[in-house]
PDB file of N, CA and C in Angstrom:
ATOM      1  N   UNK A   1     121.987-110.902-102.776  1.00  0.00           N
ATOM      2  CA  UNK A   1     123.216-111.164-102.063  1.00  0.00           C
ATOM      3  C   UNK A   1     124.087-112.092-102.914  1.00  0.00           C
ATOM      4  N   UNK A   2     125.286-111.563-102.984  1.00  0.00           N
ATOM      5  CA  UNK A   2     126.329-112.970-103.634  1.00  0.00           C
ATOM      6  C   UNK A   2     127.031-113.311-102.606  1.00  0.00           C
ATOM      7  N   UNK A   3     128.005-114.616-103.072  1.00  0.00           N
ATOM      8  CA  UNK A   3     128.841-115.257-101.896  1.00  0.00           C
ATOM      9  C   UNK A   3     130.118-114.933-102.931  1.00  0.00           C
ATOM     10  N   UNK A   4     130.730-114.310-101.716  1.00  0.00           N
ATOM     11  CA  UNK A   4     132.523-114.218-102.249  1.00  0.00           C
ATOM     12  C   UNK A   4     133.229-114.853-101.758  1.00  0.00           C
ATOM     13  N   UNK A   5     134.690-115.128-101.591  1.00  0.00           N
ATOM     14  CA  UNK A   5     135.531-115.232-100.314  1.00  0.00           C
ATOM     15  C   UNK A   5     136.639-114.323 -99.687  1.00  0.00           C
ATOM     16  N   UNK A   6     136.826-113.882 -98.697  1.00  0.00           N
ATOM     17  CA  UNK A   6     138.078-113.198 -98.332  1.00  0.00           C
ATOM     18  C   UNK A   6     139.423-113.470 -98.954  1.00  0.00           C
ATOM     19  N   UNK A   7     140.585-113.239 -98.798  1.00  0.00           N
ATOM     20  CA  UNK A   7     142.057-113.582 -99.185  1.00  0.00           C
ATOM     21  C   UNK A   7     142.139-114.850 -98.446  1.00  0.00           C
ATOM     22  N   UNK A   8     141.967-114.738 -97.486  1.00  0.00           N
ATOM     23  CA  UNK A   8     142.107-115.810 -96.533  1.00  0.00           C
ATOM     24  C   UNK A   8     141.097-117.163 -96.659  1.00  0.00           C
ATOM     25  N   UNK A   9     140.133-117.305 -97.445  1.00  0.00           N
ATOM     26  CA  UNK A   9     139.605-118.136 -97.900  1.00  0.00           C
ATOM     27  C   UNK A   9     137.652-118.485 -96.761  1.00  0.00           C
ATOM     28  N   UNK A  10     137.700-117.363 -96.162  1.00  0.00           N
ATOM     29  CA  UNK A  10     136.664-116.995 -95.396  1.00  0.00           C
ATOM     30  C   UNK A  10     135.418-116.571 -96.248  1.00  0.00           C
ATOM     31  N   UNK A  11     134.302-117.485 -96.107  1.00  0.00           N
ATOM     32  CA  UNK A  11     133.270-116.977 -97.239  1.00  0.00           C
ATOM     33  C   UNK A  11     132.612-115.747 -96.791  1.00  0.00           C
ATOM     34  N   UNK A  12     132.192-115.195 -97.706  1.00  0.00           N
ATOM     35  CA  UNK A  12     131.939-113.639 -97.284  1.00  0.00           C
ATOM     36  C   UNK A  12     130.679-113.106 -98.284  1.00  0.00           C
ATOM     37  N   UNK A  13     129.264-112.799 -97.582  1.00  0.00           N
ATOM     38  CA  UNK A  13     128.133-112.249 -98.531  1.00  0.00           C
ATOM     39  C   UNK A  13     128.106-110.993 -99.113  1.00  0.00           C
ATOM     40  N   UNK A  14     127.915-110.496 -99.613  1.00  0.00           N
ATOM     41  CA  UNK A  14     127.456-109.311 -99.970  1.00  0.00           C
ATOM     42  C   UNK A  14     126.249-108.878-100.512  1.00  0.00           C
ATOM     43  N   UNK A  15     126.279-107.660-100.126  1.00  0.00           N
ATOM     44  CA  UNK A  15     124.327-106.855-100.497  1.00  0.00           C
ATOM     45  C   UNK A  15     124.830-107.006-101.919  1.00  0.00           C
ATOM     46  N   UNK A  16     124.535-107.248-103.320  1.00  0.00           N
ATOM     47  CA  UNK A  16     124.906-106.944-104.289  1.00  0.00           C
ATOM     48  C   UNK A  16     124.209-105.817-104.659  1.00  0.00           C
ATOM     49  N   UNK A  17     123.518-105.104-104.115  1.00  0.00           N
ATOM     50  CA  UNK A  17     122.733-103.624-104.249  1.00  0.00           C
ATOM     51  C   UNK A  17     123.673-102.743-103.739  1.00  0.00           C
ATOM     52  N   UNK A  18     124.572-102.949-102.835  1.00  0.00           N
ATOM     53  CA  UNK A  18     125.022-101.619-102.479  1.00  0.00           C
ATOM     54  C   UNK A  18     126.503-101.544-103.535  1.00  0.00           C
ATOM     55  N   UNK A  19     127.051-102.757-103.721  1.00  0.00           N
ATOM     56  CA  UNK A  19     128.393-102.057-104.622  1.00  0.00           C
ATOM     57  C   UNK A  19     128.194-101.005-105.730  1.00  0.00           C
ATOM     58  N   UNK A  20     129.254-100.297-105.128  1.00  0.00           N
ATOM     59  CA  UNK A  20     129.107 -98.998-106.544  1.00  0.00           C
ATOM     60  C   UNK A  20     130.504 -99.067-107.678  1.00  0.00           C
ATOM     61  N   UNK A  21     131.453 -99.912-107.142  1.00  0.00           N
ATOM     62  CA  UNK A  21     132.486-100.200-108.262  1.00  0.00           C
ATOM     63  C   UNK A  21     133.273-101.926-108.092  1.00  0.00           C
ATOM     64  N   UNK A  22     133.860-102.412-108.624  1.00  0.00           N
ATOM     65  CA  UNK A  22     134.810-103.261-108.609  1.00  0.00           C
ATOM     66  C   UNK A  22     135.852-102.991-109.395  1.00  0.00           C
ATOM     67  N   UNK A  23     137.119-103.220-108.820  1.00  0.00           N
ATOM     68  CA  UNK A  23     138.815-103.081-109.657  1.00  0.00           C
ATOM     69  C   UNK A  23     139.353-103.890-109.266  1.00  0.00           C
ATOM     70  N   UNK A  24     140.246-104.501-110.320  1.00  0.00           N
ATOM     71  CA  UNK A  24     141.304-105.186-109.757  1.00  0.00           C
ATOM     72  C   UNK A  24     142.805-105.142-109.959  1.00  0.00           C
ATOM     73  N   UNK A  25     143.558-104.616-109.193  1.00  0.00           N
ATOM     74  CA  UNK A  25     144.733-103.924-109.149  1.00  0.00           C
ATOM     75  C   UNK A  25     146.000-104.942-107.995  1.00  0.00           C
ATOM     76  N   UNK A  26     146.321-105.859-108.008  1.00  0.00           N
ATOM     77  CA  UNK A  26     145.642-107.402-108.895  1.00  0.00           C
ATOM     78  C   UNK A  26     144.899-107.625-107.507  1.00  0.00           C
ATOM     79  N   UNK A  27     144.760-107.524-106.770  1.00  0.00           N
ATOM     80  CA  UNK A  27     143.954-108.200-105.849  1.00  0.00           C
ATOM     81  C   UNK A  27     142.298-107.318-106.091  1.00  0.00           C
ATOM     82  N   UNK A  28     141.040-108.050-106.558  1.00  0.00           N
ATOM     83  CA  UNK A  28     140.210-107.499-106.628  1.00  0.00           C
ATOM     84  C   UNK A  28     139.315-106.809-105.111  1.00  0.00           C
ATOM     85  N   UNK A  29     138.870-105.406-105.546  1.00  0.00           N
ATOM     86  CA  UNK A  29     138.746-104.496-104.632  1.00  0.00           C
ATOM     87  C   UNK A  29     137.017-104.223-104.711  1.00  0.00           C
ATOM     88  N   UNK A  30     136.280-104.453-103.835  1.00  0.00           N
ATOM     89  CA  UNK A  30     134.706-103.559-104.117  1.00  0.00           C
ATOM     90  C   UNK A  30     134.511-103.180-103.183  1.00  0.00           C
ATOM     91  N   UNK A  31     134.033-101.906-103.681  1.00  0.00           N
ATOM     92  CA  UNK A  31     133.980-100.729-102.983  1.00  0.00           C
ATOM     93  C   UNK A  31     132.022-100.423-102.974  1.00  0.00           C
ATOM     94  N   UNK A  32     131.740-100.126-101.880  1.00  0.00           N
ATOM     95  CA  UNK A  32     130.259 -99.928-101.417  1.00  0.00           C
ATOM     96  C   UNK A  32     129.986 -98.870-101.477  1.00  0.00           C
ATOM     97  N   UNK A  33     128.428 -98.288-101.369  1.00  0.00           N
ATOM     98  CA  UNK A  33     128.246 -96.841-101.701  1.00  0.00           C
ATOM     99  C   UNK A  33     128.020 -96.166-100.414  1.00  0.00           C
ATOM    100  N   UNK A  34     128.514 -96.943 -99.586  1.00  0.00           N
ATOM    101  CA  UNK A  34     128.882 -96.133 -98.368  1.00  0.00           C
ATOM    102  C   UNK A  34     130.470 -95.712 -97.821  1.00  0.00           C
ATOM    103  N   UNK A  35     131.561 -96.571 -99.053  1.00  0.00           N
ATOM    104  CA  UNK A  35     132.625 -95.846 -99.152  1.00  0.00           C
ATOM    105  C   UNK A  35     133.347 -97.399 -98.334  1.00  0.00           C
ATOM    106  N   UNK A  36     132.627 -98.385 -97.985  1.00  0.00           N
ATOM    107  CA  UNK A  36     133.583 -99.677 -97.072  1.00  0.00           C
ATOM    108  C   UNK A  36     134.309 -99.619 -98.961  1.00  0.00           C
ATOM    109  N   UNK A  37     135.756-100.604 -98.417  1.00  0.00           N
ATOM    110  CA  UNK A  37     136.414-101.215 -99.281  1.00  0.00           C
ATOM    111  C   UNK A  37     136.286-103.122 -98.957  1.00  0.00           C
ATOM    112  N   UNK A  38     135.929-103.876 -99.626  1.00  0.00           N
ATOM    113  CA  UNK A  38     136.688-105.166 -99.299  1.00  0.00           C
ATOM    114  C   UNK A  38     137.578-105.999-100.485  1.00  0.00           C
ATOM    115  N   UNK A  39     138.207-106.654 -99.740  1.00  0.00           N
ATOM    116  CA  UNK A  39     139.146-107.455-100.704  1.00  0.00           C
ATOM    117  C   UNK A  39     139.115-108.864-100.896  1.00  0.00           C
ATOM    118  N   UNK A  40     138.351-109.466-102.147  1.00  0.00           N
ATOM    119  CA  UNK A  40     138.219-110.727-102.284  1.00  0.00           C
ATOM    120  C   UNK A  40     139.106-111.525-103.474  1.00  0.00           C
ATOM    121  N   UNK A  41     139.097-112.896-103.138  1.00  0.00           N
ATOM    122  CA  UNK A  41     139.814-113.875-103.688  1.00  0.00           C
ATOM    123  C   UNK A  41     138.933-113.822-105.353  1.00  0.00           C
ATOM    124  N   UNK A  42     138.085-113.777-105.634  1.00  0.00           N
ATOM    125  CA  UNK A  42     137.497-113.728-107.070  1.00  0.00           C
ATOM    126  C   UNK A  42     138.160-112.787-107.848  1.00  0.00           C
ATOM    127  N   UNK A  43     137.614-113.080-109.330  1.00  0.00           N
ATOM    128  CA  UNK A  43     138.618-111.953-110.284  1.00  0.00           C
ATOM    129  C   UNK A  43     137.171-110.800-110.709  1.00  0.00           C
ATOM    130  N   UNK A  44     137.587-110.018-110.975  1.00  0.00           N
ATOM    131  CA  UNK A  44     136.571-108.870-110.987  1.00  0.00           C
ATOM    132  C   UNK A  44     135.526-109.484-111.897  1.00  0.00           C
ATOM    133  N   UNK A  45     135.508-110.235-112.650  1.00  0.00           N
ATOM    134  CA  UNK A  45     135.015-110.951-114.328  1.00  0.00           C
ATOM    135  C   UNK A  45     133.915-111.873-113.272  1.00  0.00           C
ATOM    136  N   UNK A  46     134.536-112.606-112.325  1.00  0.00           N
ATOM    137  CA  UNK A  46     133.713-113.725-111.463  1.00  0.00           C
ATOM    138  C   UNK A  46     132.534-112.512-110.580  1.00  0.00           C
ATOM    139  N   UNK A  47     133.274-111.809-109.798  1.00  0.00           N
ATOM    140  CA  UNK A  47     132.408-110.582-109.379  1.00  0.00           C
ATOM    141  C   UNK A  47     131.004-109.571-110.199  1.00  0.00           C
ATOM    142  N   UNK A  48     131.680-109.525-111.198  1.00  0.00           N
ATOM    143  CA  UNK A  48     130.008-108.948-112.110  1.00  0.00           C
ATOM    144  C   UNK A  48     129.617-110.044-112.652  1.00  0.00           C
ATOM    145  N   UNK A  49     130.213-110.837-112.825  1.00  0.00           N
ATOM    146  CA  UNK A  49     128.875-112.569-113.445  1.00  0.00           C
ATOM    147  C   UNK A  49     127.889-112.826-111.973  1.00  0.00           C
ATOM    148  N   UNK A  50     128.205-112.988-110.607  1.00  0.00           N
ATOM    149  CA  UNK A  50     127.751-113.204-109.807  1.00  0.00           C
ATOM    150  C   UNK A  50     126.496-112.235-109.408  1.00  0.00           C
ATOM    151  N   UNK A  51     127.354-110.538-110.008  1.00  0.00           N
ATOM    152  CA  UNK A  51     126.173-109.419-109.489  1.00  0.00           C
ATOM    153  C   UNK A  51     124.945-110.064-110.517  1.00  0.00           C
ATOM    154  N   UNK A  52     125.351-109.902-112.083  1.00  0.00           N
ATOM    155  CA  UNK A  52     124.425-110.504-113.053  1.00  0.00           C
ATOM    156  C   UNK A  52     123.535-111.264-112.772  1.00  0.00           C
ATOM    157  N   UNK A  53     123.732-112.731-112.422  1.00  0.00           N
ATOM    158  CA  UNK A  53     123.143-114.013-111.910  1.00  0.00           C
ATOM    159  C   UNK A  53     121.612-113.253-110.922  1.00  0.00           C
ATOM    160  N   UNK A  54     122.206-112.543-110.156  1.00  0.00           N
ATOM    161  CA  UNK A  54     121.409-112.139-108.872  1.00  0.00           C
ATOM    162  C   UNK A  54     120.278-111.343-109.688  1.00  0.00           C
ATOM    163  N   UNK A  55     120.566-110.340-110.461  1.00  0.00           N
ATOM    164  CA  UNK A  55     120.140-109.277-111.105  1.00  0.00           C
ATOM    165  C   UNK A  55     118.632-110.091-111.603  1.00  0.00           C
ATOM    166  N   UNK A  56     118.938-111.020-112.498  1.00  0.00           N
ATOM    167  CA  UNK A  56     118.702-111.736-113.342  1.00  0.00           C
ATOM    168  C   UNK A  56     117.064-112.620-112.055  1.00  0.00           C
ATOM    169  N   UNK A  57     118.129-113.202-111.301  1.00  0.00           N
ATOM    170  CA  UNK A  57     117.007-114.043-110.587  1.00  0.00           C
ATOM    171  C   UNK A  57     116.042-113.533-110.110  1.00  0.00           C
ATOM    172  N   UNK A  58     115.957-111.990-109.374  1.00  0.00           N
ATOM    173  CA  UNK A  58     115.755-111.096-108.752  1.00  0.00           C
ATOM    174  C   UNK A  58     114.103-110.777-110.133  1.00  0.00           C
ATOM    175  N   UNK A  59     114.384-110.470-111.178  1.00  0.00           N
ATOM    176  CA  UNK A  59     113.603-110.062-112.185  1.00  0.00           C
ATOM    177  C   UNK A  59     112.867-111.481-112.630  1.00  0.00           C
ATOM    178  N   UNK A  60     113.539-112.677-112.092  1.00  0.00           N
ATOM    179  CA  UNK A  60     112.476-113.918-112.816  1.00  0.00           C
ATOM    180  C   UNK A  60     111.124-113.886-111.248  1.00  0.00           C
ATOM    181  N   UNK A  61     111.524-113.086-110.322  1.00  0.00           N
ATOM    182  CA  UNK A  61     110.773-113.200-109.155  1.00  0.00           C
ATOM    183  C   UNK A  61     109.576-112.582-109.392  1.00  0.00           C
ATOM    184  N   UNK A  62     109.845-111.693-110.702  1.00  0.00           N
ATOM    185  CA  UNK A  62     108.704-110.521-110.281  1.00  0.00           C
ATOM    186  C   UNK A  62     107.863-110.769-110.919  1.00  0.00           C
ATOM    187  N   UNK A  63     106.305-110.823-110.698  1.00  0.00           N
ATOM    188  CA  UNK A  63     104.720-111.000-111.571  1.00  0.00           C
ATOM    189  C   UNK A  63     104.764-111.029-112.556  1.00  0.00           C
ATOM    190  N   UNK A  64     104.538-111.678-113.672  1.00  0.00           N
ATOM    191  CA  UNK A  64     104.495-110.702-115.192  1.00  0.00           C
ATOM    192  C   UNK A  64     103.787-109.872-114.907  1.00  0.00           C
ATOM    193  N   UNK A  65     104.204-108.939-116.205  1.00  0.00           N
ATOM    194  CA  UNK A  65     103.524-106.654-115.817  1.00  0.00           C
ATOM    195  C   UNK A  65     102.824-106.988-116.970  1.00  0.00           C
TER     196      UNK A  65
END
């Protein structure tokens, strides 16, 4: 999950598993793979560092193989 915020300055989570794109056309847009749109105050650049971070922590969780 990351933390975003709305336009309005409302913090807002997200599954970071389900986004299937981010754009920013200037207000940044992510779009879910169930087709929701939302619109947050971050710049698309802050948005995939955040998916990253998660990605990242997510893989320090797992057993060594």
């Amino acid at each position: 999950m990351i933390t975003t915020s709305r336009l309005n300055g409302k913090p807002l989570v997200i599954n970071a598993e389900l986004i299937r794109t981010v754009e920013e056309n200037p207000d940044t847009t992510i779009t879910l793979v169930n087709g929701d749109r939302i619109i947050v105050k971050e710049s698309m650049k802050e948005v995939v560092s955040k998916v990253i971070d998660y990605g990242r922590h997510l893989r320090r969780m797992m057993p060594p193989g």
